[in-house]
PDB file of N, CA and C in Angstrom:
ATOM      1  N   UNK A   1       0.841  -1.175   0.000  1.00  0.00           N
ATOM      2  CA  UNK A   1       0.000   0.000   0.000  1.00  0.00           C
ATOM      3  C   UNK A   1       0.891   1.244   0.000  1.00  0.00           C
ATOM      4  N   UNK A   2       0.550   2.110  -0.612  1.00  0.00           N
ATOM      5  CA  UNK A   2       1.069   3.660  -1.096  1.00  0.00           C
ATOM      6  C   UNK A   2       0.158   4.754  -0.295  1.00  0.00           C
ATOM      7  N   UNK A   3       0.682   5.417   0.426  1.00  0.00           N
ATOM      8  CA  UNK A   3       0.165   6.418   0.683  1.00  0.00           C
ATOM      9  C   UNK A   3      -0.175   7.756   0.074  1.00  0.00           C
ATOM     10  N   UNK A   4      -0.362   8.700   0.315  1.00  0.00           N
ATOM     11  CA  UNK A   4      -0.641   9.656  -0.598  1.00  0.00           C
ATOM     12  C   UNK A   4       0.748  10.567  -0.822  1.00  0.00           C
ATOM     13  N   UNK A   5       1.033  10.899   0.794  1.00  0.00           N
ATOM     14  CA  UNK A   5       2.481  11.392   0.571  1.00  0.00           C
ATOM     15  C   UNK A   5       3.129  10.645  -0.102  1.00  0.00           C
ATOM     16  N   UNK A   6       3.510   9.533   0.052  1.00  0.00           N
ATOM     17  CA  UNK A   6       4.661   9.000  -0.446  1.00  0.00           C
ATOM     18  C   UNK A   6       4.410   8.777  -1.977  1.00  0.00           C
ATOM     19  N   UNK A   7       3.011   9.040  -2.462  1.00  0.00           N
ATOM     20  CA  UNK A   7       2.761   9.543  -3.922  1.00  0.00           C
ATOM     21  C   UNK A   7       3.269  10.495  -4.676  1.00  0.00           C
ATOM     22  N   UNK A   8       3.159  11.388  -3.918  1.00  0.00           N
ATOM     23  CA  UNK A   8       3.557  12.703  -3.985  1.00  0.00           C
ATOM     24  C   UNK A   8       4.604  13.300  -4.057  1.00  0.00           C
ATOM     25  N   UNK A   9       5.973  12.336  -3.248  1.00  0.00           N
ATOM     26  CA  UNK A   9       7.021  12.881  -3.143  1.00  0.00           C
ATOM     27  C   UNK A   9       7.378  12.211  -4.710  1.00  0.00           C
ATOM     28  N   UNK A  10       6.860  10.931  -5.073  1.00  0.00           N
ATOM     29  CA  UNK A  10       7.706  10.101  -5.998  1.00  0.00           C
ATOM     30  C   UNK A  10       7.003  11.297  -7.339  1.00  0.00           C
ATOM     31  N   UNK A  11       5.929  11.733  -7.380  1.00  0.00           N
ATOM     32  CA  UNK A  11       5.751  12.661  -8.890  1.00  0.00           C
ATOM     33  C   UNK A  11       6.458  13.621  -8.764  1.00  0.00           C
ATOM     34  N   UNK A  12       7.273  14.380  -8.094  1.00  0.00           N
ATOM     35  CA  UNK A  12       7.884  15.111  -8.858  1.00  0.00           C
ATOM     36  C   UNK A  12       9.192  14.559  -9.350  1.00  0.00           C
ATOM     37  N   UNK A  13       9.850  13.345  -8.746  1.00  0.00           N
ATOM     38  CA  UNK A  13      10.588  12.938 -10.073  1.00  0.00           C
ATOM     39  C   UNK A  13      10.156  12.517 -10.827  1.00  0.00           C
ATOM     40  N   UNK A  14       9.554  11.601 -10.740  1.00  0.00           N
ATOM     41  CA  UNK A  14       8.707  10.558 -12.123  1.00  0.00           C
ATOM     42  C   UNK A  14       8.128  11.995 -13.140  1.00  0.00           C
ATOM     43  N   UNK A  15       7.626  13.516 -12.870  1.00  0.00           N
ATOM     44  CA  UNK A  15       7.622  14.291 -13.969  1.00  0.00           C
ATOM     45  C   UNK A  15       8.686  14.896 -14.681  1.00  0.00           C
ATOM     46  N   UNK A  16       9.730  14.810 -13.851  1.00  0.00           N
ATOM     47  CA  UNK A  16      10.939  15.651 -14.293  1.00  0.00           C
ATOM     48  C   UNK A  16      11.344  14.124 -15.208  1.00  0.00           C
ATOM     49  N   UNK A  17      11.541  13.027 -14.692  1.00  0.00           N
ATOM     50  CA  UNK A  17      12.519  12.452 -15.176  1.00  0.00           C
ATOM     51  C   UNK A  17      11.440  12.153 -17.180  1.00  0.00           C
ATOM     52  N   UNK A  18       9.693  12.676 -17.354  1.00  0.00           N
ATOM     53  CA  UNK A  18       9.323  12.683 -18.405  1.00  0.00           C
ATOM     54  C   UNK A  18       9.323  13.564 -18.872  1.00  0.00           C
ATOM     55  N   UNK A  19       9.959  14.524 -18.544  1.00  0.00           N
ATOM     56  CA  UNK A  19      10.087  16.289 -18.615  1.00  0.00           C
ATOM     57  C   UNK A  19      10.058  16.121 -20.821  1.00  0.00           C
ATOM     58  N   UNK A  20      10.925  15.239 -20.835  1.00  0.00           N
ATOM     59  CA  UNK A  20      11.380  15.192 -22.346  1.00  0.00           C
ATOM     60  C   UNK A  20      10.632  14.304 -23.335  1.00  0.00           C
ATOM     61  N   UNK A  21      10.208  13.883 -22.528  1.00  0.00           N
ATOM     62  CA  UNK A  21       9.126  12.651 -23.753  1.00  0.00           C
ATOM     63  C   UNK A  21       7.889  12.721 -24.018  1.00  0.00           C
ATOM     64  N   UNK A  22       8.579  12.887 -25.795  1.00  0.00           N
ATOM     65  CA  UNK A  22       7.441  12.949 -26.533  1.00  0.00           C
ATOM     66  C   UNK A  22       6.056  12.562 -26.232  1.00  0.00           C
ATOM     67  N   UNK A  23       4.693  12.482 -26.281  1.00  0.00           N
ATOM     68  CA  UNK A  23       3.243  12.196 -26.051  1.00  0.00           C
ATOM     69  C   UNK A  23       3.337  12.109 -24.906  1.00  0.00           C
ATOM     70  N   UNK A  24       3.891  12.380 -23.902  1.00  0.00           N
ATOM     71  CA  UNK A  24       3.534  12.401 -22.413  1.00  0.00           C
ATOM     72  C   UNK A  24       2.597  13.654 -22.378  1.00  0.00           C
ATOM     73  N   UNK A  25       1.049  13.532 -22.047  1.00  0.00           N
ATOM     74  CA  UNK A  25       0.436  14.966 -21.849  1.00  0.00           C
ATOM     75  C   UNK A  25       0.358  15.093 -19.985  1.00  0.00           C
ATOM     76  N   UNK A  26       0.676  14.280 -19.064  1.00  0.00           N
ATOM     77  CA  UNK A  26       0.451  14.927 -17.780  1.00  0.00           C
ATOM     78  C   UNK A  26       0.536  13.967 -16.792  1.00  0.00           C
ATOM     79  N   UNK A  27       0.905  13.868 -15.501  1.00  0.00           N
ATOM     80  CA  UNK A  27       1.299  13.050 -14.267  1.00  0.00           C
ATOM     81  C   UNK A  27       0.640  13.042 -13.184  1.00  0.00           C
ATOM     82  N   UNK A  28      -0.235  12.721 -12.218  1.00  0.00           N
ATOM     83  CA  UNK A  28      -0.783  12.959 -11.171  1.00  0.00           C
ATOM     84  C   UNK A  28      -1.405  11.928 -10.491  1.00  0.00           C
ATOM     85  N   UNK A  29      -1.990  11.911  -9.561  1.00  0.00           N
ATOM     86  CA  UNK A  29      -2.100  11.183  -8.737  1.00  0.00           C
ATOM     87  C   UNK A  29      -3.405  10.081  -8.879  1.00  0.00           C
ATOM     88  N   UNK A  30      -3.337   9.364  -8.578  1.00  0.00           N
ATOM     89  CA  UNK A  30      -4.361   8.115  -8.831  1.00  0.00           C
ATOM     90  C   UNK A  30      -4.726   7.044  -7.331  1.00  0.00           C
ATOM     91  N   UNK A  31      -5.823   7.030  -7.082  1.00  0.00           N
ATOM     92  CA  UNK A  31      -6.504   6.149  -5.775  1.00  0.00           C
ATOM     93  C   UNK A  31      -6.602   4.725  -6.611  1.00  0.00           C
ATOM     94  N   UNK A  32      -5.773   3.631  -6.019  1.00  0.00           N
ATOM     95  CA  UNK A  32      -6.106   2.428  -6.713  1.00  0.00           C
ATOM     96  C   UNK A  32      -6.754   1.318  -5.513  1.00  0.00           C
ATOM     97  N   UNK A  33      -8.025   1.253  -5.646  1.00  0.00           N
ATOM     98  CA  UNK A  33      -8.873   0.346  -4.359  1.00  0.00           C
ATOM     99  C   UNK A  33      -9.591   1.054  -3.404  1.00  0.00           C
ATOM    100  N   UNK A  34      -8.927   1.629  -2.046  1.00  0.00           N
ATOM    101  CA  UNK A  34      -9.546   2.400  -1.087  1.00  0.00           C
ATOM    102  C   UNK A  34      -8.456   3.558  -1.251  1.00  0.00           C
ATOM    103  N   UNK A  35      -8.966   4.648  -0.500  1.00  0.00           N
ATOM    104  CA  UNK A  35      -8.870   5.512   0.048  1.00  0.00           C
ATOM    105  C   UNK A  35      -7.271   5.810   0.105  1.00  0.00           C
ATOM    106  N   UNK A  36      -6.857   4.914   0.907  1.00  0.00           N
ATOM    107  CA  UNK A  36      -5.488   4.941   1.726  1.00  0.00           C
ATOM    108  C   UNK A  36      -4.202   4.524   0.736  1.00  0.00           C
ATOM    109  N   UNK A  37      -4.586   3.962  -0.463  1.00  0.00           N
ATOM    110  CA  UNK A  37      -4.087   3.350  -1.622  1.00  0.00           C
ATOM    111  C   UNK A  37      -3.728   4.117  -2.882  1.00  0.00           C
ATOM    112  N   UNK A  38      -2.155   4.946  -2.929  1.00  0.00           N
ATOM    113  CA  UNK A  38      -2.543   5.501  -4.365  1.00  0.00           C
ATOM    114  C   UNK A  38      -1.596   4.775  -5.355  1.00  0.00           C
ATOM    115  N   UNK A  39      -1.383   5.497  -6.001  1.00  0.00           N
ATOM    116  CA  UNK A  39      -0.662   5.238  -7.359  1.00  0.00           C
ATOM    117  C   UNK A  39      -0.586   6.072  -8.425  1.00  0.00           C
ATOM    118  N   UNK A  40       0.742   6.333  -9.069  1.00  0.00           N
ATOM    119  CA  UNK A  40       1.041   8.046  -9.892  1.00  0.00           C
ATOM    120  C   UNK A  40       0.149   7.453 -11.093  1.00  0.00           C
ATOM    121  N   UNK A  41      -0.316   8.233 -12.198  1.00  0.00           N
ATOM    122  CA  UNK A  41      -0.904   8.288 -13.350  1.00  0.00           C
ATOM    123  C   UNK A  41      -0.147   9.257 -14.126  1.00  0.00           C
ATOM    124  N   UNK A  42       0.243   8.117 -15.136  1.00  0.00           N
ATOM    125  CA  UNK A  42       0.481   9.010 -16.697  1.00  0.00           C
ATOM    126  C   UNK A  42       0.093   9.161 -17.778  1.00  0.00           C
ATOM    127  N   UNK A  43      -0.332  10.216 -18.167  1.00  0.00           N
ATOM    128  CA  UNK A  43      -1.243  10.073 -19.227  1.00  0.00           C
ATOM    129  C   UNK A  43      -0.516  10.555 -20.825  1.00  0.00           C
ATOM    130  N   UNK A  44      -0.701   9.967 -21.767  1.00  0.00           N
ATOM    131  CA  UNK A  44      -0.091   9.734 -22.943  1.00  0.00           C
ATOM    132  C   UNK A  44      -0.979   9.886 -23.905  1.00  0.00           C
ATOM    133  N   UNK A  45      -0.324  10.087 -25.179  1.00  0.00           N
ATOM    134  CA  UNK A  45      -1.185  10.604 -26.247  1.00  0.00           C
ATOM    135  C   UNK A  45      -1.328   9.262 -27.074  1.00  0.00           C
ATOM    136  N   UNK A  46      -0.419   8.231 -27.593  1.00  0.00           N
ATOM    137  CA  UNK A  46      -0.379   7.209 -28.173  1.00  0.00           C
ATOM    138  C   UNK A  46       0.049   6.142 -27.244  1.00  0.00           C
ATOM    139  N   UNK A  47       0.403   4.768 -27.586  1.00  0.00           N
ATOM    140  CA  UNK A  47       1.105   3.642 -26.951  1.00  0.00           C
ATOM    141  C   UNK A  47       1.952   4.186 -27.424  1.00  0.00           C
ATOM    142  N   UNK A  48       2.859   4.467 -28.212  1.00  0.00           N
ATOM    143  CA  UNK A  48       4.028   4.721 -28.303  1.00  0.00           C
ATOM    144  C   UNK A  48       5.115   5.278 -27.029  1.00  0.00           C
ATOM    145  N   UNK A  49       4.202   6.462 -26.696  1.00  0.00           N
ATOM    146  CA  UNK A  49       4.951   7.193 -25.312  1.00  0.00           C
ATOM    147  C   UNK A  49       5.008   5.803 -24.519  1.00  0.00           C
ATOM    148  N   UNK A  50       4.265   5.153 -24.305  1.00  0.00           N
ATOM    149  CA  UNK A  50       4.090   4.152 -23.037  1.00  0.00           C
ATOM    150  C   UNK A  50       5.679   3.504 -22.559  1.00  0.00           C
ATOM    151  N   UNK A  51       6.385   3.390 -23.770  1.00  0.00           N
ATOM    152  CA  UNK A  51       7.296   2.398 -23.569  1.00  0.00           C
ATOM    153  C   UNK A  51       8.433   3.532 -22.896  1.00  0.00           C
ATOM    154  N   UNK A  52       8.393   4.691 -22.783  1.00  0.00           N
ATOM    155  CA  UNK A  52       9.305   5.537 -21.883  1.00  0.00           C
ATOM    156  C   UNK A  52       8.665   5.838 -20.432  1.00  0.00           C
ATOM    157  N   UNK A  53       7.693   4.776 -20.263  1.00  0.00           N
ATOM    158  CA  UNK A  53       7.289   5.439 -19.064  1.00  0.00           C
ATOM    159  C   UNK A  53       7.442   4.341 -18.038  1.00  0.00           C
ATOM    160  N   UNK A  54       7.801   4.341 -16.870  1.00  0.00           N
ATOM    161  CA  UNK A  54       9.056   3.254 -16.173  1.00  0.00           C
ATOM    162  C   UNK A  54       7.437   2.953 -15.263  1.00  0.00           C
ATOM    163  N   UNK A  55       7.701   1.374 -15.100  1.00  0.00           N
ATOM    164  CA  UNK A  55       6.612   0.571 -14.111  1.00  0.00           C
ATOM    165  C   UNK A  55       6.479   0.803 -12.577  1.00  0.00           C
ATOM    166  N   UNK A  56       7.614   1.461 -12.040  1.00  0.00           N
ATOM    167  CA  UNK A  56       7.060   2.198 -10.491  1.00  0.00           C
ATOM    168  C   UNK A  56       8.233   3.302 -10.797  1.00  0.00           C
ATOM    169  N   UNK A  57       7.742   3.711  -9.461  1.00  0.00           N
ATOM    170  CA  UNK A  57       9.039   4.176  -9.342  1.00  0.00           C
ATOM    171  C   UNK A  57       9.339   5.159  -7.331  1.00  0.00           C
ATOM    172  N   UNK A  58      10.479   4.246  -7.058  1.00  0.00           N
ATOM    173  CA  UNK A  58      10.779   4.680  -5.819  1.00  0.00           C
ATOM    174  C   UNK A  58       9.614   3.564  -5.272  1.00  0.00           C
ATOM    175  N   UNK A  59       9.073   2.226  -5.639  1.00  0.00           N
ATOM    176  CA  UNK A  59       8.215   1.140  -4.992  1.00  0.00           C
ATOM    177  C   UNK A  59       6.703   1.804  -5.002  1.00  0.00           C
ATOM    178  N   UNK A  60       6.417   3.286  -6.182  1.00  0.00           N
ATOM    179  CA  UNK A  60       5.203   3.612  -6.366  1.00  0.00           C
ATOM    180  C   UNK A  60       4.906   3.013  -7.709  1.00  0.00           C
ATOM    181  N   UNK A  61       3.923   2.456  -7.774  1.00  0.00           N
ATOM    182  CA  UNK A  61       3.022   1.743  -9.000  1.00  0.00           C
ATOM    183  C   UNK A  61       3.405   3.172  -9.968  1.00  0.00           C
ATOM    184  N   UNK A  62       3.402   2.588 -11.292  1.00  0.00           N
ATOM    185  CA  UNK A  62       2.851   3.954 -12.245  1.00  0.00           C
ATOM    186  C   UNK A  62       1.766   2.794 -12.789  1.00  0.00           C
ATOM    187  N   UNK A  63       0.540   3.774 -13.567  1.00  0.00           N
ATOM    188  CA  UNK A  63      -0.058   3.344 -14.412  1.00  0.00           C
ATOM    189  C   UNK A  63      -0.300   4.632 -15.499  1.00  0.00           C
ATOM    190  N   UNK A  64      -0.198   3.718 -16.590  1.00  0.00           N
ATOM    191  CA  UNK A  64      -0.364   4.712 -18.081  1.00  0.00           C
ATOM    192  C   UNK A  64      -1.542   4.396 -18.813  1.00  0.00           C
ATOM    193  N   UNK A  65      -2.339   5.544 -18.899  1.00  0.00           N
ATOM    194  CA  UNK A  65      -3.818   6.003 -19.853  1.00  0.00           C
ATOM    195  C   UNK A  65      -3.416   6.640 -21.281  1.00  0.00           C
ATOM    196  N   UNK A  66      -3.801   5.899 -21.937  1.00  0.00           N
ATOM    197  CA  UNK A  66      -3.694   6.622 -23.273  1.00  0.00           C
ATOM    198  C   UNK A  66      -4.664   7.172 -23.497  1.00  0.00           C
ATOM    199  N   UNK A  67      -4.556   8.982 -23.548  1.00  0.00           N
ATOM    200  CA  UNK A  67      -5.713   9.717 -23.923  1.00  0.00           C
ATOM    201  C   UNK A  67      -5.776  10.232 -25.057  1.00  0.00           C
ATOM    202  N   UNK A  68      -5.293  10.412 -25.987  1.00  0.00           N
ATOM    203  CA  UNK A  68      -4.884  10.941 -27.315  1.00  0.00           C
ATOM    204  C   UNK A  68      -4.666  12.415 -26.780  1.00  0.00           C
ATOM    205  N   UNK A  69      -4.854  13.214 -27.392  1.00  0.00           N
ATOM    206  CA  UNK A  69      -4.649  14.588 -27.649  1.00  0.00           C
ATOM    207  C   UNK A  69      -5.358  15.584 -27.076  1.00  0.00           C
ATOM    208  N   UNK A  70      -5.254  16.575 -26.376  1.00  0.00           N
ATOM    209  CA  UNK A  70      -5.940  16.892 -25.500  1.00  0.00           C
ATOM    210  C   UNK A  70      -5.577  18.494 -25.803  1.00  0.00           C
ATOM    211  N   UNK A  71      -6.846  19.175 -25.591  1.00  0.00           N
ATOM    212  CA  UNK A  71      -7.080  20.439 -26.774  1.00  0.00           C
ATOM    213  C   UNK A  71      -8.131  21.164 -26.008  1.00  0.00           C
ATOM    214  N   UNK A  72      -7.943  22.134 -25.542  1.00  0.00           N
ATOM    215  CA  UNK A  72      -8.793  23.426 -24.869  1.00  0.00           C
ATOM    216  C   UNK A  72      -9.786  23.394 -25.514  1.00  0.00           C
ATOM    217  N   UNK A  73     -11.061  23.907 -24.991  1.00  0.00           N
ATOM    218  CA  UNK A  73     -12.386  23.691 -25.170  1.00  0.00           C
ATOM    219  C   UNK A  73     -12.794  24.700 -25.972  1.00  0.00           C
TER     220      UNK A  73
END
């Protein structure tokens, strides 16, 4: 189990270290089960980005959403 802090501390590397890759559109925080349970979220424009985006990090889950393209209203 992941707490929220310890979510928190791990996104700001896990954003810096995607600072550079291509279709990455955004990083933040994700509840996986209850409450007390998180896990970072990355969200991507294609599968392609996916394969630069690392499976935990610092013993925090990542999970990756492919959203395509994402464009002001």
């Amino acid at each position: 189990m992941v707490t929220m802090n310890e979510a928190r501390s791990a996104k700001a590397e896990l954003r810096e270290s995607l600072r550079d890759v291509d279709g990455v559109q955004g990083v933040g925080l994700a509840r996986r089960g209850d409450d007390r349970d998180w896990v970072l979220q990355v969200n991507v424009l294609n599968v392609r980005a996916r394969k630069d985006v690392p499976p935990d990090i610092h013993g925090v889950p990542v999970r990756v959403h492919v959203i395509g393209a994402v464009s002001a209203l």
